[in-house]
N, C-alpha and C. Protein backbone atom coordinates (compact mmCIF):
# COMPACT_ATOMS: atom_id res chain seq x y z
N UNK A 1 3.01 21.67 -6.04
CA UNK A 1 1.79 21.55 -5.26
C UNK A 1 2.16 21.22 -3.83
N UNK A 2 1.88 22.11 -2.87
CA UNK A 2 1.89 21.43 -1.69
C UNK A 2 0.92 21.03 -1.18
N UNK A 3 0.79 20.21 -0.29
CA UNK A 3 -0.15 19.11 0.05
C UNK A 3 -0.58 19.37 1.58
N UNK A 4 -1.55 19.29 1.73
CA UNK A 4 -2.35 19.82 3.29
C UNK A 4 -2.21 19.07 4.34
N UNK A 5 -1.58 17.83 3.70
CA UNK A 5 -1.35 16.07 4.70
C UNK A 5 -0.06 16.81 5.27
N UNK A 6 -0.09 16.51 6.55
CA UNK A 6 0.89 16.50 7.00
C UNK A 6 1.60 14.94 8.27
N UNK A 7 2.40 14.18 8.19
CA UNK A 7 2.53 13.36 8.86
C UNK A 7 3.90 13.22 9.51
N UNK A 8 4.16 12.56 10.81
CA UNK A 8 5.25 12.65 11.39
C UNK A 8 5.07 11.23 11.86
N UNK A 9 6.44 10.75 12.01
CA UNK A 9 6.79 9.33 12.41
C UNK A 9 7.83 9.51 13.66
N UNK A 10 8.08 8.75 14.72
CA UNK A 10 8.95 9.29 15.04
C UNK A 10 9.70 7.76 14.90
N UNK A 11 10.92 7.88 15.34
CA UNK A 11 12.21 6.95 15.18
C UNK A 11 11.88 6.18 15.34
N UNK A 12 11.00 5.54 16.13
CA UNK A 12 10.75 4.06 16.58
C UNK A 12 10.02 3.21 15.33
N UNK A 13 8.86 4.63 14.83
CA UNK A 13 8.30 3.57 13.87
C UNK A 13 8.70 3.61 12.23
N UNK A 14 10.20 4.71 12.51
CA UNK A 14 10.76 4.69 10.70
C UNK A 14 11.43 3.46 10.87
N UNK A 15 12.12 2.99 12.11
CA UNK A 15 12.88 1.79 12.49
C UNK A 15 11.76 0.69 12.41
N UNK A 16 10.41 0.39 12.33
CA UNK A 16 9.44 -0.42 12.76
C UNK A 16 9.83 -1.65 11.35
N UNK A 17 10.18 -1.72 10.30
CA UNK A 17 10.45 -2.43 9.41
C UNK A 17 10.94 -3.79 9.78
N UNK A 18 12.10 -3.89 10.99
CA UNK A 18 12.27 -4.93 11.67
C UNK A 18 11.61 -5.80 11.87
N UNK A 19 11.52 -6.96 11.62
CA UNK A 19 10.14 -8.39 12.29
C UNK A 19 10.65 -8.32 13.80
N UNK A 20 9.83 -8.35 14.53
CA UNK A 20 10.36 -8.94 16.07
C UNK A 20 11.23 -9.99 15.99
N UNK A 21 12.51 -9.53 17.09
CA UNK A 21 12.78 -10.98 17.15
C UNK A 21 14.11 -11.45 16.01
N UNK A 22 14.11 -11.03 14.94
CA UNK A 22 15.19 -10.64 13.60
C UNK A 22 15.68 -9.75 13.75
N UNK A 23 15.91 -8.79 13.81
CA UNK A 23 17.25 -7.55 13.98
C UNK A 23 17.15 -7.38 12.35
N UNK A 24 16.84 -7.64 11.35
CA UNK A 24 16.87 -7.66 10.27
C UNK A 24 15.47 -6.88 9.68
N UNK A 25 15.98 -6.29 7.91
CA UNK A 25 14.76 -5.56 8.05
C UNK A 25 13.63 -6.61 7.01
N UNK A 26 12.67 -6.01 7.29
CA UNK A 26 11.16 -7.00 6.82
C UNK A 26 11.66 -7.91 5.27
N UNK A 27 11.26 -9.09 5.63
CA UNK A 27 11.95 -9.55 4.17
C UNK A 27 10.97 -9.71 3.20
N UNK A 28 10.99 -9.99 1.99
CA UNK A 28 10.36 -10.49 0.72
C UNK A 28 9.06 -11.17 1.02
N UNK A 29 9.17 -12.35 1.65
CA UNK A 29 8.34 -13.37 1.97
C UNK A 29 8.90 -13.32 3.09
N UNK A 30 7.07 -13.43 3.81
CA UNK A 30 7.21 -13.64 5.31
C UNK A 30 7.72 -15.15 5.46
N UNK A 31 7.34 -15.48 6.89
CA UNK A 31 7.86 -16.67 7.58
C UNK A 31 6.76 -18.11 6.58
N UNK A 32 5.78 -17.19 6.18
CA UNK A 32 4.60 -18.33 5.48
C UNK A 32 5.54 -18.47 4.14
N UNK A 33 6.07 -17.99 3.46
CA UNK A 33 6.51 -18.18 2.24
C UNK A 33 5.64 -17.56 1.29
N UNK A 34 4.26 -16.63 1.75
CA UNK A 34 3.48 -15.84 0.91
C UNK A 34 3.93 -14.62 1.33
N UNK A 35 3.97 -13.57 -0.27
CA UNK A 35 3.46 -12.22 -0.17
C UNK A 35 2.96 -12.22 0.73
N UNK A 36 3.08 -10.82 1.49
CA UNK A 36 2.12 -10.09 2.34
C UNK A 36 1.50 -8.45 1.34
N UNK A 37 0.55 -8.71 1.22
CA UNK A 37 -0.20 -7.50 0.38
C UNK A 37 -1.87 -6.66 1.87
N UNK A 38 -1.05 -5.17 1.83
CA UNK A 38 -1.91 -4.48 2.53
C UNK A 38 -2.71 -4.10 1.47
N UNK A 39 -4.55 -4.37 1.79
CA UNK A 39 -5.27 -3.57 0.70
C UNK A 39 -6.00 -2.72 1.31
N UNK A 40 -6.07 -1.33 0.53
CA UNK A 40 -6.71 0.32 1.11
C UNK A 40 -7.67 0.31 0.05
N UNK A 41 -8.91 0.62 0.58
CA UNK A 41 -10.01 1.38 -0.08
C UNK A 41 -11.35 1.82 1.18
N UNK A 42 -11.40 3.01 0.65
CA UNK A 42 -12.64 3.43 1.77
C UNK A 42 -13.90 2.78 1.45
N UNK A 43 -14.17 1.59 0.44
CA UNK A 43 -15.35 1.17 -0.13
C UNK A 43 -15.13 -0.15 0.44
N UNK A 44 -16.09 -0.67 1.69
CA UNK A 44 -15.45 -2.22 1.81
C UNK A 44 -16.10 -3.09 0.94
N UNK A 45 -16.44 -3.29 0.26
CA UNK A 45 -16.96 -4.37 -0.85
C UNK A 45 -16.05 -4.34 -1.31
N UNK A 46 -15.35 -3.40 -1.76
CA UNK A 46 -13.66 -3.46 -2.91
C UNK A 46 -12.88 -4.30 -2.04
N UNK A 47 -12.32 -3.85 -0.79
CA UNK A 47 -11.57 -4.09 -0.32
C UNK A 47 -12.03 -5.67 0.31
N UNK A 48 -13.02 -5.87 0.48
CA UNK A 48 -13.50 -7.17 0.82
C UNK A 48 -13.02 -8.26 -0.45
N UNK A 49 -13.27 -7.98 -1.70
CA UNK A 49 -13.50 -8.11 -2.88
C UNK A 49 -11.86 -8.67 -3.23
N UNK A 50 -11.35 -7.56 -3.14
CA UNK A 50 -9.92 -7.72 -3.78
C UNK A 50 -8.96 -8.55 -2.26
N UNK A 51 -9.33 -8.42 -1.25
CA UNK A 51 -8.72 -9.32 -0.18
C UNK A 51 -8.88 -11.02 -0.96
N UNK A 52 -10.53 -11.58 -1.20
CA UNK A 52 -10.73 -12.58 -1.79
C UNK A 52 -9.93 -13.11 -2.51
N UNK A 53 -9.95 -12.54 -3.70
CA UNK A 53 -9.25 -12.85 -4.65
C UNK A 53 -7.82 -13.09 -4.49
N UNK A 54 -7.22 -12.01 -3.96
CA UNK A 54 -5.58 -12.04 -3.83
C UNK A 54 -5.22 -13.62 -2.74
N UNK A 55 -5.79 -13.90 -1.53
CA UNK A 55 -5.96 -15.16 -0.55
C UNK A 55 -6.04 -15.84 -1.45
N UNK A 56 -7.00 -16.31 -2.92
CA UNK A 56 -7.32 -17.42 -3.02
C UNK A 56 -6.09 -17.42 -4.50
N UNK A 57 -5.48 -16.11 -4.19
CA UNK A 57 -4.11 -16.48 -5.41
C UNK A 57 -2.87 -16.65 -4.67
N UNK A 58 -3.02 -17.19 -3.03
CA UNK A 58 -2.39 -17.51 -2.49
C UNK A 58 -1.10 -16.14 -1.60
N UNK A 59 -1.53 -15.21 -1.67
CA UNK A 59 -1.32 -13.89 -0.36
C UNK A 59 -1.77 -13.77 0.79
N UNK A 60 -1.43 -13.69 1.57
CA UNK A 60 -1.20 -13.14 2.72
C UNK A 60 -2.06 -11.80 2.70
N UNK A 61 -3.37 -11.73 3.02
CA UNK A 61 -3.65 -10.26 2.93
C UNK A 61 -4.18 -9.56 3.80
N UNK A 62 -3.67 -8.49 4.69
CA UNK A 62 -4.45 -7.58 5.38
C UNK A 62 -5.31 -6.14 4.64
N UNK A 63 -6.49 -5.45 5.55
CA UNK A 63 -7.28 -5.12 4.64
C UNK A 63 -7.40 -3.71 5.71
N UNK A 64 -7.71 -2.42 5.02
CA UNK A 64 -7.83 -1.51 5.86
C UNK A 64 -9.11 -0.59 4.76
N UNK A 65 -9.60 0.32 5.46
CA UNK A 65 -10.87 1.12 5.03
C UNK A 65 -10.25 2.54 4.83
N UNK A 66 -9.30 2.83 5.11
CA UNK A 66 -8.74 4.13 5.48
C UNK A 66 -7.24 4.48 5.73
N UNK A 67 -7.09 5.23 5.79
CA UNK A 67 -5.29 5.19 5.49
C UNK A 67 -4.96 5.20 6.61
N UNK A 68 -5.54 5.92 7.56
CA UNK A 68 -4.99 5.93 9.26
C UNK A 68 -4.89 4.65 9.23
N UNK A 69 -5.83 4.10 9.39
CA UNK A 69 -5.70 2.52 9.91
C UNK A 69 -4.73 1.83 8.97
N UNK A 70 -4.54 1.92 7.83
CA UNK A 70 -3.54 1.13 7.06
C UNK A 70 -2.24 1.44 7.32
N UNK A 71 -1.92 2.63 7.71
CA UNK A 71 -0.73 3.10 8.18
C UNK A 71 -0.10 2.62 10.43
N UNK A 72 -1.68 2.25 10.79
CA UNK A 72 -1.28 1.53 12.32
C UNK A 72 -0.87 -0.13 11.80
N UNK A 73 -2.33 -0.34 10.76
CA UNK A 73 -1.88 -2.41 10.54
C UNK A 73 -0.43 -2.33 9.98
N UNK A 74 0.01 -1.30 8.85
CA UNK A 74 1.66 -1.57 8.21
C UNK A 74 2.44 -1.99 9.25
N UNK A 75 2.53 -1.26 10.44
CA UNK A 75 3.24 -1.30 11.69
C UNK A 75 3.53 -2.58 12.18
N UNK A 76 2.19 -3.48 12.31
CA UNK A 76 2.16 -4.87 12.69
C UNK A 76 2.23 -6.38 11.69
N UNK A 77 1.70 -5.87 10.43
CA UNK A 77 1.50 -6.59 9.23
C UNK A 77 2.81 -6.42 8.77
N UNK A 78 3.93 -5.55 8.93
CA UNK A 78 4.80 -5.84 7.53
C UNK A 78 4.44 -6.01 6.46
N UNK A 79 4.02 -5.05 5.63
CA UNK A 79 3.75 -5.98 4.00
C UNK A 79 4.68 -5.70 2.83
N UNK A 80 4.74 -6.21 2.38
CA UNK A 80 6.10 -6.68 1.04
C UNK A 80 5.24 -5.40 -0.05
N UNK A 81 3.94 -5.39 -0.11
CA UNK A 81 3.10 -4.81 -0.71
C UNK A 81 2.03 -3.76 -0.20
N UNK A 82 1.89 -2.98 -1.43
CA UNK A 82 0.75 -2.07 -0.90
C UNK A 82 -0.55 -2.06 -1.97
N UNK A 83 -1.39 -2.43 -2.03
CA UNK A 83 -2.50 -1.69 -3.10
C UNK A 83 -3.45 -0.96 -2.49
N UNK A 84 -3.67 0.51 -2.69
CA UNK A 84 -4.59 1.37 -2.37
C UNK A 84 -5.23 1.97 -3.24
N UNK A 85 -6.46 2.54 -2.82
CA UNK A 85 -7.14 3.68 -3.66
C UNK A 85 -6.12 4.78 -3.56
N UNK A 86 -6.24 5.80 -4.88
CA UNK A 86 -6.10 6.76 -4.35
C UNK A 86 -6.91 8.09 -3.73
N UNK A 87 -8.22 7.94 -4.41
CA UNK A 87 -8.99 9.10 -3.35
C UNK A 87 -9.83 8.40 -3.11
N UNK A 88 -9.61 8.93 -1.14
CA UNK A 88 -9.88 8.41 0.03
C UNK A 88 -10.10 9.50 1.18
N UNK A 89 -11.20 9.39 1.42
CA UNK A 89 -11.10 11.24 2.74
C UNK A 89 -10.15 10.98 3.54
N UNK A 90 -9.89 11.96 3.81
CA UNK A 90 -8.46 12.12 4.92
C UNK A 90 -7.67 12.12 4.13
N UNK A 91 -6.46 11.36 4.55
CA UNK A 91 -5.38 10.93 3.82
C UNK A 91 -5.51 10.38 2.68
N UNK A 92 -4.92 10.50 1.38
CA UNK A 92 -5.39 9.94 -0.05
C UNK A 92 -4.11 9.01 0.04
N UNK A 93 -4.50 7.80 -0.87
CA UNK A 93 -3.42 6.91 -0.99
C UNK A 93 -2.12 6.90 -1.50
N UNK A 94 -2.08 8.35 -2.00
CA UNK A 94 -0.86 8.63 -2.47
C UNK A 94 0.05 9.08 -1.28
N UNK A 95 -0.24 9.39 -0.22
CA UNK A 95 -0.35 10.39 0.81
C UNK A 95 0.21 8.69 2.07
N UNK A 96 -0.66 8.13 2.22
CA UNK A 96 -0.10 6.84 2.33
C UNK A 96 1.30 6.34 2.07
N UNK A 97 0.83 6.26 0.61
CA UNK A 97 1.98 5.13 -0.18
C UNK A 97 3.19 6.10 0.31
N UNK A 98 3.35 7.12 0.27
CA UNK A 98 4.54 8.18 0.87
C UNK A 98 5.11 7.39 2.32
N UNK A 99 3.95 7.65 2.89
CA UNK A 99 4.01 7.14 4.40
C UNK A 99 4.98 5.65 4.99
N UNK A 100 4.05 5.02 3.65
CA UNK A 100 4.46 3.52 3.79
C UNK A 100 5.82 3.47 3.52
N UNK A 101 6.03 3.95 2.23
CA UNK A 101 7.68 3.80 1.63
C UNK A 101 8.76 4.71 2.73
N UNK A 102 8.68 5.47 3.38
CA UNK A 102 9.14 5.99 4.47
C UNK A 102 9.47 4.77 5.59
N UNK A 103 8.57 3.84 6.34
CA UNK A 103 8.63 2.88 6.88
C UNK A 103 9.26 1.74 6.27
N UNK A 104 8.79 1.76 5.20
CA UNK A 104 9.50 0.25 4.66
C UNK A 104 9.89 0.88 3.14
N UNK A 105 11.54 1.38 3.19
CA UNK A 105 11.94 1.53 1.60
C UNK A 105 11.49 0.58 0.32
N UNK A 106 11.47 -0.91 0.46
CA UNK A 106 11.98 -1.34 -0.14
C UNK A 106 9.77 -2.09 -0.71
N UNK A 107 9.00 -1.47 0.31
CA UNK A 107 7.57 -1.92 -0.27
C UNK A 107 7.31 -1.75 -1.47
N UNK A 108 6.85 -2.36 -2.26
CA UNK A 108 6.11 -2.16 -3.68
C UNK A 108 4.82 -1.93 -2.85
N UNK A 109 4.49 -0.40 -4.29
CA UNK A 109 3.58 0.38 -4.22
C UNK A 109 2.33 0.05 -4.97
N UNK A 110 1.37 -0.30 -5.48
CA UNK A 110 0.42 -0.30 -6.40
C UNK A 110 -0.59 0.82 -6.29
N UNK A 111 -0.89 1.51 -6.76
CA UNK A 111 -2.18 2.48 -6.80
C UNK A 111 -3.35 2.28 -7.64
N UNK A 112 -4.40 1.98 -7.20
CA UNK A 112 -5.29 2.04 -8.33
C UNK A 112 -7.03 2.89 -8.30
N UNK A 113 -7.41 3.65 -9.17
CA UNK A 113 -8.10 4.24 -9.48
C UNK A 113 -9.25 4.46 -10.22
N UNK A 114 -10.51 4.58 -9.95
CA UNK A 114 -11.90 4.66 -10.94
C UNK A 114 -12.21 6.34 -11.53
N UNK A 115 -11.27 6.99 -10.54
CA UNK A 115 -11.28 8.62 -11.32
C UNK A 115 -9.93 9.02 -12.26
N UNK A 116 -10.68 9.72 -13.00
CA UNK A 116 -9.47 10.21 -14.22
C UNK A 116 -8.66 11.49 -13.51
N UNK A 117 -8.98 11.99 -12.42
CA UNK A 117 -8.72 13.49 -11.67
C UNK A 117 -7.65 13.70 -10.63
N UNK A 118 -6.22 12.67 -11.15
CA UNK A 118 -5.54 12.27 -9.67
C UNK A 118 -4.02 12.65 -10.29
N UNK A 119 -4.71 13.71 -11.80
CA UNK A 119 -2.90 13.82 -11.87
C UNK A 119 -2.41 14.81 -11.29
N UNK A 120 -2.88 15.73 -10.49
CA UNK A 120 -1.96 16.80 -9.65
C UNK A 120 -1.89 15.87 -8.63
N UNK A 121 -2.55 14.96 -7.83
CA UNK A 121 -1.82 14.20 -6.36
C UNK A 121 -0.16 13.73 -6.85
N UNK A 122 -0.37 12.95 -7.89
CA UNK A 122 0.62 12.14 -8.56
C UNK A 122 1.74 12.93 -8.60
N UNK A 123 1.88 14.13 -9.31
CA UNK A 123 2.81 15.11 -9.84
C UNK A 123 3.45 15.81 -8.24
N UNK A 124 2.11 15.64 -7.34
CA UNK A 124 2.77 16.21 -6.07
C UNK A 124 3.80 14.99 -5.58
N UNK A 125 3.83 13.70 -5.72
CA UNK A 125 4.50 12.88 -5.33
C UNK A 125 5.81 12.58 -6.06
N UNK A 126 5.31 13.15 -7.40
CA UNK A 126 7.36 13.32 -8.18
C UNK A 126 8.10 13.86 -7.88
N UNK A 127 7.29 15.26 -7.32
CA UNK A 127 7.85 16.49 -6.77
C UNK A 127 8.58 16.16 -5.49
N UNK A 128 8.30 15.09 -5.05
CA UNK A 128 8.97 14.77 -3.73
C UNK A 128 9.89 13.64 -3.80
N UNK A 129 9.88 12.91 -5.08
CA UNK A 129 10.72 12.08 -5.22
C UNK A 129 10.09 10.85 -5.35
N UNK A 130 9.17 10.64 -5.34
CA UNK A 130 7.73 9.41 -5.26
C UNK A 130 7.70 8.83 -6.68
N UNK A 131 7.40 7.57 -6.80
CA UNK A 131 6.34 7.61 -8.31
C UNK A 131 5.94 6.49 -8.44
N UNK A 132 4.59 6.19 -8.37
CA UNK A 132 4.25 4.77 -7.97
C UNK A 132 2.99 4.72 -9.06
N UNK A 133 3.14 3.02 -9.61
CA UNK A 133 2.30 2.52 -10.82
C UNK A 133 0.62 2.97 -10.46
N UNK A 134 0.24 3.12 -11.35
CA UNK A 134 -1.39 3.57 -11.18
C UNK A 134 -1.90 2.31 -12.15
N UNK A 135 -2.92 1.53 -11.40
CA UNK A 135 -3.80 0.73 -12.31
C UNK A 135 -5.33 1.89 -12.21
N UNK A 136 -6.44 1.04 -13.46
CA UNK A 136 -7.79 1.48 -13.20
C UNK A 136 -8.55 1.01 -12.85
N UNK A 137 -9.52 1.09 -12.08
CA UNK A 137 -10.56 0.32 -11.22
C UNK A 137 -11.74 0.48 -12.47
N UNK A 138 -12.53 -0.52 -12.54
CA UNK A 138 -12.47 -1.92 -11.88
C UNK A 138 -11.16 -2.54 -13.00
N UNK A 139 -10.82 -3.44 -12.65
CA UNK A 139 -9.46 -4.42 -13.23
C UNK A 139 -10.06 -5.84 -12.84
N UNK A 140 -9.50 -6.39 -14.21
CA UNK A 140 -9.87 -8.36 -14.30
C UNK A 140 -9.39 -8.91 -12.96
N UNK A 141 -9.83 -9.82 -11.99
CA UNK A 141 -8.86 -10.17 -11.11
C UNK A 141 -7.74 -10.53 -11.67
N UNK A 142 -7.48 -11.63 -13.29
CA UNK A 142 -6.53 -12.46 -13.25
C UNK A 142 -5.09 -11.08 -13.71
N UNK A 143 -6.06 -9.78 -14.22
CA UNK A 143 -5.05 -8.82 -14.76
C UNK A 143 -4.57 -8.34 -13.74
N UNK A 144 -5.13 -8.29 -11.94
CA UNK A 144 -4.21 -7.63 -11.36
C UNK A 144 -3.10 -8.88 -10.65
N UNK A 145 -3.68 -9.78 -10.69
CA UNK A 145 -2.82 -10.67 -9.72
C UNK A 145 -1.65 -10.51 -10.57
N UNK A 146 -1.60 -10.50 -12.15
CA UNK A 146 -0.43 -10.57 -12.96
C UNK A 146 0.54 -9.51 -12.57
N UNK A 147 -0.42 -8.29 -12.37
CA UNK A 147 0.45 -7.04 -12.43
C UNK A 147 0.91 -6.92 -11.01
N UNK A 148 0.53 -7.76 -10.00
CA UNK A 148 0.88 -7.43 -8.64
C UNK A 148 2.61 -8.56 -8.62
N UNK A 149 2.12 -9.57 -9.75
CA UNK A 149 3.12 -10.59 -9.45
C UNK A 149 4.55 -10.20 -10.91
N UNK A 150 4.10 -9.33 -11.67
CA UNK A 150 5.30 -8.69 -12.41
C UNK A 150 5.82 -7.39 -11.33
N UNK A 151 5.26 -6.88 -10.46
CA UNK A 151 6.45 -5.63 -9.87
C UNK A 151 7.76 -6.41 -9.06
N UNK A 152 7.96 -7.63 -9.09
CA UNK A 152 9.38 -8.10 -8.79
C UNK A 152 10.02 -8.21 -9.63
């Protein structure tokens, strides 16, 4: 499957992984000693929703509506983490999570989903070397904080 997304980075921001200031690339835990978790969904009640929860399980969380924008905050946020939708107009979160792991190798990916219709995106992302966990929307809070805190 080829894919209609097309995106370009240039050197400065495949190099952007760096914290200012460290010469080193983005670590585990920021300077707070919390996860940093970016959350994507074009629905802000979700994303409002799941920001809550993850803060009050003690993360660090920035929040984006859209992948453009989640792909400018990655830039400044550093996050250790990603959880996105995956269909999202424009750019789909798989399409993202590509993006992201390009910038920062070493991000854990989360994907999660309320449609059953996302296995050709997916299969386009094996095809490229990709393969990132899919949860289903809606999810228990205490079941995702678990599953966000087993991908280490």
């Amino acid at each position: 499957m080829e894919s209609a997304f097309h995106w370009q980075l240039s050197d400065d921001s495949i190099q952007s992984p760096a914290r200012p200031g460290t010469g080193t690339e983005a670590s585990r835990e920021p300077e707070t000693g919390r996860s940093r978790i970016l959350v994507v969904d074009d629905q802000k009640l979700i994303v409002d929703t799941i920001a809550e929860i993850l803060q009050g399980a003690g993360f660090e969380v920035a929040t984006a509506c859209d992948a453009w924008t989640a792909l400018e905050l990655a830039a400044s946020f550093h996050p250790d983490r990603v959880l996105t939708d995956v269909l999202m107009p424009g750019m789909n979160g798989v399409e993202l999570a590509i993006a992201v792991r390009t910038m920062y190798p070493t991000v854990k990916i989360l994907l999660f989903t309320g449609q059953a219709g996302i296995s050709e995106i997916l299969q386009g992302a094996e095809a490229q070397g990709y393969t990132f966990e899919v949860i289903p929307k809606p999810i228990h809070p205490q079941r995702l904080i678990e599953r966000i805190k087993n991908q280490d």
